[in-house]
Protein backbone atom coordinates (compact mmCIF):
# COMPACT_ATOMS: atom_id res chain seq x y z
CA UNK A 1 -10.17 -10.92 -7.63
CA UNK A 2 -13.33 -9.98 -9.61
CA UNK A 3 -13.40 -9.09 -13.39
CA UNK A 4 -15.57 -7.47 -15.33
CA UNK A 5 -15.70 -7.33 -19.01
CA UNK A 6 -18.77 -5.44 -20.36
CA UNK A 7 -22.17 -6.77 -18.44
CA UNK A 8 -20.50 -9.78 -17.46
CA UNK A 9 -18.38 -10.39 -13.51
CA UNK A 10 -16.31 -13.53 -13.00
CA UNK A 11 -14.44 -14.34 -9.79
CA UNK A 12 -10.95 -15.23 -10.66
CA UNK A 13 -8.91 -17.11 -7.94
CA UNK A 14 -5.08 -17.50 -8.08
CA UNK A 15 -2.35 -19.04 -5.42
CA UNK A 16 0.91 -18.83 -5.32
CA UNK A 17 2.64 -22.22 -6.31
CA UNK A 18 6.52 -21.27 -5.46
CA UNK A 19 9.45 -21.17 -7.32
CA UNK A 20 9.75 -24.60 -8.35
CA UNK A 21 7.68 -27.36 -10.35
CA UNK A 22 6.33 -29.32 -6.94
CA UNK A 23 7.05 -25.93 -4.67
CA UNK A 24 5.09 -24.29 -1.93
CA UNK A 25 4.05 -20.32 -1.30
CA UNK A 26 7.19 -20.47 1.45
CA UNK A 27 9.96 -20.10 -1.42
CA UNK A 28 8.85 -17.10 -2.58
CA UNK A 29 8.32 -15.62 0.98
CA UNK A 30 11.89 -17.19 1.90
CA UNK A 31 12.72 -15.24 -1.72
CA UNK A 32 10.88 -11.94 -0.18
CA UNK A 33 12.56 -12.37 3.02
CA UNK A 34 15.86 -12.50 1.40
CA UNK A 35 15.06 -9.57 -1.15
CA UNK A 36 13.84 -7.37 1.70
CA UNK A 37 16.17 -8.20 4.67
CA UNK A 38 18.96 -10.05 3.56
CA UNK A 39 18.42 -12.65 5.79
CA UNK A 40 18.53 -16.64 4.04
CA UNK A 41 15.65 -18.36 5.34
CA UNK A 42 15.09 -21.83 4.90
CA UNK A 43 12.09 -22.13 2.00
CA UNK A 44 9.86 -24.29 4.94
CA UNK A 45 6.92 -23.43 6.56
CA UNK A 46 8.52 -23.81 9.83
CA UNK A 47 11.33 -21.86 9.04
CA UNK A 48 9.44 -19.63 7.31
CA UNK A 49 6.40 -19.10 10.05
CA UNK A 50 9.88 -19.47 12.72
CA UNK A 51 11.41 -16.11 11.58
CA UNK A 52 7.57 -14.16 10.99
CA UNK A 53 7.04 -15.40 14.87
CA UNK A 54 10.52 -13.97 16.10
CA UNK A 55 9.67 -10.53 14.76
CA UNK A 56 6.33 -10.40 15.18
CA UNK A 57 4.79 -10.22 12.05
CA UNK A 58 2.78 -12.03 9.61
CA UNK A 59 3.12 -12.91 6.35
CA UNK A 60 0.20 -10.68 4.96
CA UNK A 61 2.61 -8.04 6.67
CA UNK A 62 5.47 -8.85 4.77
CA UNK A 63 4.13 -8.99 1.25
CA UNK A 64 2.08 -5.46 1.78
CA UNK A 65 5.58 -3.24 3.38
CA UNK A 66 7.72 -5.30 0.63
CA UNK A 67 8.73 -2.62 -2.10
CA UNK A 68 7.54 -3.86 -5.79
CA UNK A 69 10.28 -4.74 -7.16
CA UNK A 70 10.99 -7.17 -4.65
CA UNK A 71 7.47 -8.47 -4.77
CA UNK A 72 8.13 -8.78 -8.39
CA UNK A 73 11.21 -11.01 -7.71
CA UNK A 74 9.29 -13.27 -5.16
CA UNK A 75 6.59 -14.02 -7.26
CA UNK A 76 7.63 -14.16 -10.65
CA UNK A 77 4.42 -15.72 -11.65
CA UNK A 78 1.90 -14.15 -10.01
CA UNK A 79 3.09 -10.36 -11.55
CA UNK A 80 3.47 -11.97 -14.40
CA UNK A 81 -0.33 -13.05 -14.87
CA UNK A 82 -1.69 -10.09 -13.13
CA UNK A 83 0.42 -7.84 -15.32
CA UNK A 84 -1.42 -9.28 -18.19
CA UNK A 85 -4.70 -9.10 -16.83
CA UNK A 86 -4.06 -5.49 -16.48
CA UNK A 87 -4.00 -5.24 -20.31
CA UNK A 88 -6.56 -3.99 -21.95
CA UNK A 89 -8.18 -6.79 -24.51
């Protein structure tokens, strides 16, 4: 994501850390999954990449149809801090 703040651009990178302290981007896309299908998945990334194979999608798929307030329940976080650097200073 770039930023710009008067003459000055920075590249700001983020990823997507999961839902718990040692977690992995595949609990919130399990989390998305559930939210948007009903469907329990397994937070793996064999489960996870299991069920995108079986109905032929990917994940960048998923995330983009997924209506915002589920995307704001999968990734708590990541709204969070990109809420905030919507804010104007």
């Amino acid at each position: 994501m770039k930023c710009e703040r008067g003459p000055k651009t920075i590249t700001l990178y983020i990823a997507a850390l999961g839902l718990t302290p040692n977690g992995h981007i595949e609990e919130n896309l399990a989390k998305l999954i559930e939210l948007t299908t009903g469907q329990k998945v397994q937070p793996t990334k064999e489960e996870v990449d299991k069920w995108l194979r079986k109905r032929h999608t990917r994940d960048a798929d998923l995330v983009a149809n997924a209506p915002l307030p589920h995307l704001t329940q999968a990734f708590p976080t990541l709204t969070h801090l990109l809420q905030t650097l919507k804010q104007d200073p």
